[in-house]
PDB file of N, CA and C in Angstrom:
ATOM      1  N   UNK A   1       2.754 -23.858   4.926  1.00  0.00           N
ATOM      2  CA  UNK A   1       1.891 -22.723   4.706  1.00  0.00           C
ATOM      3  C   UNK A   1       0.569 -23.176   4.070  1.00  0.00           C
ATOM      4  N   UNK A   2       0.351 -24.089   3.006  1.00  0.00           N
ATOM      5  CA  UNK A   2      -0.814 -25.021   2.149  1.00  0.00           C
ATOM      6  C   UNK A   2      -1.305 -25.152   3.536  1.00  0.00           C
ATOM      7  N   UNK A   3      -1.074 -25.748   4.402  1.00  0.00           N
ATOM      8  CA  UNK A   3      -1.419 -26.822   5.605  1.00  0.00           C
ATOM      9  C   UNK A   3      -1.976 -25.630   6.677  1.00  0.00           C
ATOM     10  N   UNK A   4      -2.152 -24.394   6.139  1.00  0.00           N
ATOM     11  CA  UNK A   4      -2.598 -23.316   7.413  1.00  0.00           C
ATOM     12  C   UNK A   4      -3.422 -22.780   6.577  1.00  0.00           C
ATOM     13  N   UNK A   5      -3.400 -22.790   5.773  1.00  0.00           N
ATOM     14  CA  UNK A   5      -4.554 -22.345   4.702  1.00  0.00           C
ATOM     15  C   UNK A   5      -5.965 -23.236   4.434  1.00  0.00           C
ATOM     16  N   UNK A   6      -5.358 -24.344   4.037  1.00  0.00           N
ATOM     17  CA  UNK A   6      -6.270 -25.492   3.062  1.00  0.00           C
ATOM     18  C   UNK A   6      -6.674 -26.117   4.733  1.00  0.00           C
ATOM     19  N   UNK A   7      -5.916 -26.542   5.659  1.00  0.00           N
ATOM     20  CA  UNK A   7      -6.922 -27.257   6.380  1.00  0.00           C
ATOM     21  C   UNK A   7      -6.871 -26.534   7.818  1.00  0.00           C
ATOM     22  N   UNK A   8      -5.718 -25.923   8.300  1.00  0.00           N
ATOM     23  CA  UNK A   8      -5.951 -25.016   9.445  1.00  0.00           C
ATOM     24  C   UNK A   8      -6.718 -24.430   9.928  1.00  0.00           C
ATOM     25  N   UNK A   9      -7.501 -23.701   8.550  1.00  0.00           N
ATOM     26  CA  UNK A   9      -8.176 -22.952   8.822  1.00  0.00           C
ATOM     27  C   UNK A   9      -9.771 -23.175   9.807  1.00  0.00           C
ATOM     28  N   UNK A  10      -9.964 -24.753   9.653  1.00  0.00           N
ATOM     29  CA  UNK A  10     -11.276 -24.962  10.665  1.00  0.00           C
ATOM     30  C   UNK A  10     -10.812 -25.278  11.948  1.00  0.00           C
ATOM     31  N   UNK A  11      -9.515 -25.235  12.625  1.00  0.00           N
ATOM     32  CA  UNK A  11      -9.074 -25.324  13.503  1.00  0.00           C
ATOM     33  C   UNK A  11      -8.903 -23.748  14.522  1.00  0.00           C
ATOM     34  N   UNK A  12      -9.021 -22.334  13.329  1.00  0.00           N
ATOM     35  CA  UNK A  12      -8.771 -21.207  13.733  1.00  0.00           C
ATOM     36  C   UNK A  12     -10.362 -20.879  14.404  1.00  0.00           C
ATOM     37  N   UNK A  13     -10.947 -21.408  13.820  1.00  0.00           N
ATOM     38  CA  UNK A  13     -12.505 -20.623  13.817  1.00  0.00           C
ATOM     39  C   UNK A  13     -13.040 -21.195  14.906  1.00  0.00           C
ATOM     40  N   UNK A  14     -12.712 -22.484  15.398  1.00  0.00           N
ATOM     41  CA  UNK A  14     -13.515 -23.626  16.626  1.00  0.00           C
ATOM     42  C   UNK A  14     -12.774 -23.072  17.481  1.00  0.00           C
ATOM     43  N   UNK A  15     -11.532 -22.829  17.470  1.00  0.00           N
ATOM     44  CA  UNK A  15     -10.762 -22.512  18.611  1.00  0.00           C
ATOM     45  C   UNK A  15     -10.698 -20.667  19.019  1.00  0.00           C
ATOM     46  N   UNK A  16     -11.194 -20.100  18.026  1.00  0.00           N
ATOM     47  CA  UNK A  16     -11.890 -18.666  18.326  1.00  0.00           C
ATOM     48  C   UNK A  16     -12.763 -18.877  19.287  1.00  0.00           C
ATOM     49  N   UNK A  17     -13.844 -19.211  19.223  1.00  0.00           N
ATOM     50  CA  UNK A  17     -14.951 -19.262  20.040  1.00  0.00           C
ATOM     51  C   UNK A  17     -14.827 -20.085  21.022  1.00  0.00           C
ATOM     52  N   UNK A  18     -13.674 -20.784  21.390  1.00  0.00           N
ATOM     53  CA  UNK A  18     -12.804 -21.530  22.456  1.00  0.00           C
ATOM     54  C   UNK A  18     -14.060 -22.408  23.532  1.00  0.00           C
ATOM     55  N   UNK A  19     -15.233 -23.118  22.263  1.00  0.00           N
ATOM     56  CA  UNK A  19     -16.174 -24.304  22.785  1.00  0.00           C
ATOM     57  C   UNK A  19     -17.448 -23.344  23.367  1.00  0.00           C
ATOM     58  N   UNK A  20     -17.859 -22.268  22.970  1.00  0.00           N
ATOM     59  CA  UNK A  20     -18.743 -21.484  23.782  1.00  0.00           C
ATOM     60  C   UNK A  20     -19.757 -21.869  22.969  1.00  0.00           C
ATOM     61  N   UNK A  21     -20.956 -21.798  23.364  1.00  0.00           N
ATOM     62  CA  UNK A  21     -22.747 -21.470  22.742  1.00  0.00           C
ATOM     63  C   UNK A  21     -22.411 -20.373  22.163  1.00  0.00           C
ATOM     64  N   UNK A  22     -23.122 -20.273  20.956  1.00  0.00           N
ATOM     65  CA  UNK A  22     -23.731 -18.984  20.672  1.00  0.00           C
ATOM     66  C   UNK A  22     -24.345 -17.993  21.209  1.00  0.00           C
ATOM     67  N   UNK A  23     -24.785 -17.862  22.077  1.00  0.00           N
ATOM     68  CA  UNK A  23     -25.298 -17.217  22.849  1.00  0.00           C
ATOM     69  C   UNK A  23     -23.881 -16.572  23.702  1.00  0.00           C
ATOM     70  N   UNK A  24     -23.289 -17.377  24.655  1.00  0.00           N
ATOM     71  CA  UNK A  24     -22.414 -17.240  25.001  1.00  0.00           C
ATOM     72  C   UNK A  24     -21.198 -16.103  24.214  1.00  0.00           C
ATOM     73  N   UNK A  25     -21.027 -17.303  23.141  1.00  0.00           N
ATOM     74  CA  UNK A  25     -19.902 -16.067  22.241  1.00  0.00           C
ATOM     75  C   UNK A  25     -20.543 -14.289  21.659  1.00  0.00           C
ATOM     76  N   UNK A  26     -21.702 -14.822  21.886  1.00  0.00           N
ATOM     77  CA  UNK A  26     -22.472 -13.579  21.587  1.00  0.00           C
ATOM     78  C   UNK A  26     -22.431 -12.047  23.154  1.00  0.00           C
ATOM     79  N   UNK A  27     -22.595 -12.619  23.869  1.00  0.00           N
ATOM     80  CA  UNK A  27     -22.539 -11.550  25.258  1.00  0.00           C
ATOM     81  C   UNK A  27     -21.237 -11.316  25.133  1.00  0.00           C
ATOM     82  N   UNK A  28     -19.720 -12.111  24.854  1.00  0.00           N
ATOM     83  CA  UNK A  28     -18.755 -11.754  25.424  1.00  0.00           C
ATOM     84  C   UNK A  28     -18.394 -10.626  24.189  1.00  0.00           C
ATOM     85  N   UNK A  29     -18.903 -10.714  23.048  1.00  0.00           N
ATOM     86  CA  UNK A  29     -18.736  -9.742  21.663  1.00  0.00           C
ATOM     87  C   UNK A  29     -19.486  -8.612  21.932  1.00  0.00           C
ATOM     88  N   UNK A  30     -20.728  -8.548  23.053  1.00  0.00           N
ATOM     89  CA  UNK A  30     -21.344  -7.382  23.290  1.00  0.00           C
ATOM     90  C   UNK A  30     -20.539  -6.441  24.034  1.00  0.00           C
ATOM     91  N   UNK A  31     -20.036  -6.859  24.621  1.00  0.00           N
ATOM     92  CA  UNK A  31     -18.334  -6.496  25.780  1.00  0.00           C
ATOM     93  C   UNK A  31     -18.067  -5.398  24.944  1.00  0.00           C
ATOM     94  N   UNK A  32     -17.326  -5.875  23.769  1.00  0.00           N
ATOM     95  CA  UNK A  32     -16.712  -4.783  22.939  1.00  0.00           C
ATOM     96  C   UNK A  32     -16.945  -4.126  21.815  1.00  0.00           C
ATOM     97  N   UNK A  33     -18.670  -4.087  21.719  1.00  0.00           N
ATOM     98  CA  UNK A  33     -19.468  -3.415  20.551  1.00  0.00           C
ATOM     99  C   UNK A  33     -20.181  -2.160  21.196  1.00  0.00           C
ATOM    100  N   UNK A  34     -20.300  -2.615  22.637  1.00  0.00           N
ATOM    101  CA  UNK A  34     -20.350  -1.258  23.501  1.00  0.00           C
ATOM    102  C   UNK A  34     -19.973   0.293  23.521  1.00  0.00           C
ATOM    103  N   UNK A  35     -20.019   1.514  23.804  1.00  0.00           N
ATOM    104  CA  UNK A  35     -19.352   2.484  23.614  1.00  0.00           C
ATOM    105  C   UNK A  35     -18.588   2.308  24.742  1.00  0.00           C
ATOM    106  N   UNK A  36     -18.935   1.871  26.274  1.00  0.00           N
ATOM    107  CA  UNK A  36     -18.090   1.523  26.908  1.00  0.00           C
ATOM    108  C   UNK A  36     -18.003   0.370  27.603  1.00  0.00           C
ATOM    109  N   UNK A  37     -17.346   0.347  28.235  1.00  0.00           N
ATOM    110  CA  UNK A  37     -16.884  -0.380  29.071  1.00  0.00           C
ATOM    111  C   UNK A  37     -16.457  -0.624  30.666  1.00  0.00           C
ATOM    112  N   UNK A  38     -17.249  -1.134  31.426  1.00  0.00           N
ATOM    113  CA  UNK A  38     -16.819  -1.016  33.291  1.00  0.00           C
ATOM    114  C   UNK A  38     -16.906   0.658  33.253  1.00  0.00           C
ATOM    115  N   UNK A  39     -17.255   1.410  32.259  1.00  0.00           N
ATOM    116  CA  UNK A  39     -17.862   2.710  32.493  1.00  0.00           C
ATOM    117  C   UNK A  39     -16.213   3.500  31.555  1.00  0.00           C
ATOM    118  N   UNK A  40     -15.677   3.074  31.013  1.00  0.00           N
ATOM    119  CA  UNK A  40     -14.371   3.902  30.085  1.00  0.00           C
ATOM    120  C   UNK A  40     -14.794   3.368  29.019  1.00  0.00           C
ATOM    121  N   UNK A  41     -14.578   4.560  28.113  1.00  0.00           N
ATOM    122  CA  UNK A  41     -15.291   4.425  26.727  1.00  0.00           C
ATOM    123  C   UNK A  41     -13.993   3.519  25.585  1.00  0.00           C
ATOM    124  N   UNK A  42     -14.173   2.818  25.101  1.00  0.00           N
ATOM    125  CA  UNK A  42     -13.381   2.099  24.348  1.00  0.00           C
ATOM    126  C   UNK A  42     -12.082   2.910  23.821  1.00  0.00           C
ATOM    127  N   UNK A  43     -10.722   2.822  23.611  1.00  0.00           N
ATOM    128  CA  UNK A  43     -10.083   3.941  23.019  1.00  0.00           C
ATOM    129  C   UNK A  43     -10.074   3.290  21.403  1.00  0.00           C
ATOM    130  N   UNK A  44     -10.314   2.419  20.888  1.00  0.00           N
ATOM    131  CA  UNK A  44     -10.628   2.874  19.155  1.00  0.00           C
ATOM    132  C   UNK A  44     -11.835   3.148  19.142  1.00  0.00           C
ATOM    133  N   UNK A  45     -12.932   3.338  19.617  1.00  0.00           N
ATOM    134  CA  UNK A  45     -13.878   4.276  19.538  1.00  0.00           C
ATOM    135  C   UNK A  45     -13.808   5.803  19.283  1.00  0.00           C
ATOM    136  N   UNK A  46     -12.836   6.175  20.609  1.00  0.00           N
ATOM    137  CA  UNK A  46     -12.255   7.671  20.930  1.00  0.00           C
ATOM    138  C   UNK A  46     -11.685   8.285  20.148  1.00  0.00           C
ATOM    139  N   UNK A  47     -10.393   6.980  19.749  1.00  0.00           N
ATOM    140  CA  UNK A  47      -9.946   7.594  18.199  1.00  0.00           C
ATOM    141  C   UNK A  47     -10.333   7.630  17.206  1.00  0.00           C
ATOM    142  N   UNK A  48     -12.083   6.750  16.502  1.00  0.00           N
ATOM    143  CA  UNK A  48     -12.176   7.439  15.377  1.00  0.00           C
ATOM    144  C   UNK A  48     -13.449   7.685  15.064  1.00  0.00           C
ATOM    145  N   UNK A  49     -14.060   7.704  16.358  1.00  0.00           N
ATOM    146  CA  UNK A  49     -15.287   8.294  16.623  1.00  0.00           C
ATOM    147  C   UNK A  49     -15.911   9.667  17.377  1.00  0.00           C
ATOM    148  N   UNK A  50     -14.022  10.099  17.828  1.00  0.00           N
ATOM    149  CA  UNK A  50     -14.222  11.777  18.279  1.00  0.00           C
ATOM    150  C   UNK A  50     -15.782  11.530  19.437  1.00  0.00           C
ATOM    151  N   UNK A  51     -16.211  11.933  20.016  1.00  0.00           N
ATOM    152  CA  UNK A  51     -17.371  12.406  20.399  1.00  0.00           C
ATOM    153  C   UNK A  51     -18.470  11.654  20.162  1.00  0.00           C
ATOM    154  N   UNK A  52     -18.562  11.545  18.723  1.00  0.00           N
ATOM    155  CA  UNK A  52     -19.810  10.410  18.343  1.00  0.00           C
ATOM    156  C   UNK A  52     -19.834   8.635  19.464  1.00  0.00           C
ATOM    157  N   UNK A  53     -20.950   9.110  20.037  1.00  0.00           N
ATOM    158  CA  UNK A  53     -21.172   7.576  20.643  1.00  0.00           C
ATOM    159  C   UNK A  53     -21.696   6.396  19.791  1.00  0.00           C
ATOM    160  N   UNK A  54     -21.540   5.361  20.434  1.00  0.00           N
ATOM    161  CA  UNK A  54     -22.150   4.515  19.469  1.00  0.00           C
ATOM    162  C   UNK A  54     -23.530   3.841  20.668  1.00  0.00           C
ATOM    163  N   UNK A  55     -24.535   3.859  19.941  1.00  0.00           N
ATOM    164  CA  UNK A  55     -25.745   3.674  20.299  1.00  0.00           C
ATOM    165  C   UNK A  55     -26.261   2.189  20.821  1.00  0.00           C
ATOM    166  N   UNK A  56     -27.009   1.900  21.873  1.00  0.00           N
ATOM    167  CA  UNK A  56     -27.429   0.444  21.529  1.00  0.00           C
ATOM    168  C   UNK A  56     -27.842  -0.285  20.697  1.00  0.00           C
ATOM    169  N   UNK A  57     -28.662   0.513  19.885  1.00  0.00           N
ATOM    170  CA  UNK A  57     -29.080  -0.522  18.644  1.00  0.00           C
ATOM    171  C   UNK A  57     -27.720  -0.749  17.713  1.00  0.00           C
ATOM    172  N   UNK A  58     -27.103   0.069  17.708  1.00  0.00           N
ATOM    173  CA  UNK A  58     -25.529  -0.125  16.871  1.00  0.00           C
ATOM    174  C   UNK A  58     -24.693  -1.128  17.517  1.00  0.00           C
ATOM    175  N   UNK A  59     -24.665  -1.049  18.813  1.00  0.00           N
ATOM    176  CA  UNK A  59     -24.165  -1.858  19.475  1.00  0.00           C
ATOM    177  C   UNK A  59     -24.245  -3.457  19.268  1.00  0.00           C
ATOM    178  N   UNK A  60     -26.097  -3.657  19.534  1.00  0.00           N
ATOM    179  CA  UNK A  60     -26.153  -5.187  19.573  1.00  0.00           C
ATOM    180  C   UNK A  60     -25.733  -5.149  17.370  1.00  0.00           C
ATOM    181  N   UNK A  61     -26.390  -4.522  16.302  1.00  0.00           N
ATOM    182  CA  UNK A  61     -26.434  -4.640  15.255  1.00  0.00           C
ATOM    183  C   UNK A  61     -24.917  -5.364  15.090  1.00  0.00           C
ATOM    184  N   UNK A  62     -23.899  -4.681  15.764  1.00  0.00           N
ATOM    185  CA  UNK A  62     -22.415  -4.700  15.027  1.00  0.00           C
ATOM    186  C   UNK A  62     -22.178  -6.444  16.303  1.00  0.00           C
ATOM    187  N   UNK A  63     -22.855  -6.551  17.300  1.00  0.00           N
ATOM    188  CA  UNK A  63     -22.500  -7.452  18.023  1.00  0.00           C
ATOM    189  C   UNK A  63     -23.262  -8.738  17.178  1.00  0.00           C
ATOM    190  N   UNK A  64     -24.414  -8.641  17.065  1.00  0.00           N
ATOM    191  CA  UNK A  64     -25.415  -9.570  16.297  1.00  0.00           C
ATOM    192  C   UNK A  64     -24.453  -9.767  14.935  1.00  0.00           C
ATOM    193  N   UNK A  65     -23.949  -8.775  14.281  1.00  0.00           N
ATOM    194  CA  UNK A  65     -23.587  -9.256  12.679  1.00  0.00           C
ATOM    195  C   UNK A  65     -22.415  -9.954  12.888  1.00  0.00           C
ATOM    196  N   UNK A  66     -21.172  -9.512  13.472  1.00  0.00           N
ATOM    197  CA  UNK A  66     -20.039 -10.434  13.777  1.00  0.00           C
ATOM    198  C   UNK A  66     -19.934 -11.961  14.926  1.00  0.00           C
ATOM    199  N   UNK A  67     -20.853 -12.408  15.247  1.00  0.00           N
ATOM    200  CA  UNK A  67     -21.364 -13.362  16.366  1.00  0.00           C
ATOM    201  C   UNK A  67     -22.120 -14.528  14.414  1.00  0.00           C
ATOM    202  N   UNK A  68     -22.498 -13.782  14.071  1.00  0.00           N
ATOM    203  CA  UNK A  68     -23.434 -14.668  12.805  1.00  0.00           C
ATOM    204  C   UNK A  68     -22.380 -14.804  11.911  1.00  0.00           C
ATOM    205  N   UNK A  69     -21.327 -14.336  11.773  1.00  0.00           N
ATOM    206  CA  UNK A  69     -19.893 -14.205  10.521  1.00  0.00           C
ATOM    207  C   UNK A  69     -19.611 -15.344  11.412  1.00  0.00           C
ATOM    208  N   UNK A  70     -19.017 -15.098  12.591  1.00  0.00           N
ATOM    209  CA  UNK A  70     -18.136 -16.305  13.081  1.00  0.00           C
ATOM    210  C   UNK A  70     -18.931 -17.403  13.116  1.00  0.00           C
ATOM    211  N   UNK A  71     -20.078 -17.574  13.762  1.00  0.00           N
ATOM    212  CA  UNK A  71     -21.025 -18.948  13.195  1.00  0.00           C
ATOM    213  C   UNK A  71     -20.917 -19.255  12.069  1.00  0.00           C
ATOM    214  N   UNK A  72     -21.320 -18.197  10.962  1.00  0.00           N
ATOM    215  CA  UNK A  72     -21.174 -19.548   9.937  1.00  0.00           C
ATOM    216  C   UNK A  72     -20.193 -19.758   9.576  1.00  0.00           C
ATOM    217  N   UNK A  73     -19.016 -19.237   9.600  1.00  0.00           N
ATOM    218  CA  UNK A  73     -17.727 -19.874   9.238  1.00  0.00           C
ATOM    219  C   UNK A  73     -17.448 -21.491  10.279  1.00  0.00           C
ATOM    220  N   UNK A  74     -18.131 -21.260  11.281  1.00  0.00           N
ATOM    221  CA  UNK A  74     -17.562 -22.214  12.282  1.00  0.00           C
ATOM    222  C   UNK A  74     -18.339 -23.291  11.705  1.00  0.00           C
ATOM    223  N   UNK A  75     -19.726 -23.247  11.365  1.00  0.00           N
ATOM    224  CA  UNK A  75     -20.657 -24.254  10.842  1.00  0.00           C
ATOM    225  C   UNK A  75     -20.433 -24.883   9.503  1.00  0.00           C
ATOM    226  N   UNK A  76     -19.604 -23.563   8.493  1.00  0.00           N
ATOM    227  CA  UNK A  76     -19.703 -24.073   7.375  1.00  0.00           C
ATOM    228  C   UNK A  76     -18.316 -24.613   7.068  1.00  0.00           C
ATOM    229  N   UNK A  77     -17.684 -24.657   7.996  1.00  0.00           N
ATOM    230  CA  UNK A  77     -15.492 -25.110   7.701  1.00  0.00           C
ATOM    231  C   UNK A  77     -15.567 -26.052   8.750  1.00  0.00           C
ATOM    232  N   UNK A  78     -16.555 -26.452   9.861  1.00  0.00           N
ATOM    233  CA  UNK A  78     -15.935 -27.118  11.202  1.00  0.00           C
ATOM    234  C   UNK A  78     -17.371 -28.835  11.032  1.00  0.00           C
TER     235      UNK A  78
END
């Protein structure tokens, strides 16, 4: 368990982003920051967003902020 914690952990984060660019890992995170999708609206959206859409600028914001979390973890553990 030490051994999934203390050093695993830069093995979780490289292998998240499974060798992609940034850029790259970034479009496939836009996928699901979207309200929809191939034209069906996400269902945890549906469920806890009722009605409320979520906007493009919300979209790339929430795609842009989690794309920069996983970078620097990947930069600063790998």
């Amino acid at each position: 368990m030490l051994h999934y914690y203390e050093v695993g952990y830069k093995n979780r984060f490289t292998s998240f982003i499974d060798g992609r660019s940034k850029d790259s890992f970034s479009k496939l995170v836009h996928n699901y920051t979207k309200d929809k999708y191939m034209g069906i609206r996400h269902l945890l959206f549906k469920k806890y967003l009722g009605e409320v859409e979520v906007t493009e600028v919300q979209s790339k914001a929430a795609r842009d902020a989690f794309t920069d979390y996983i970078w620097d973890l990947v930069e600063t553990e790998g």
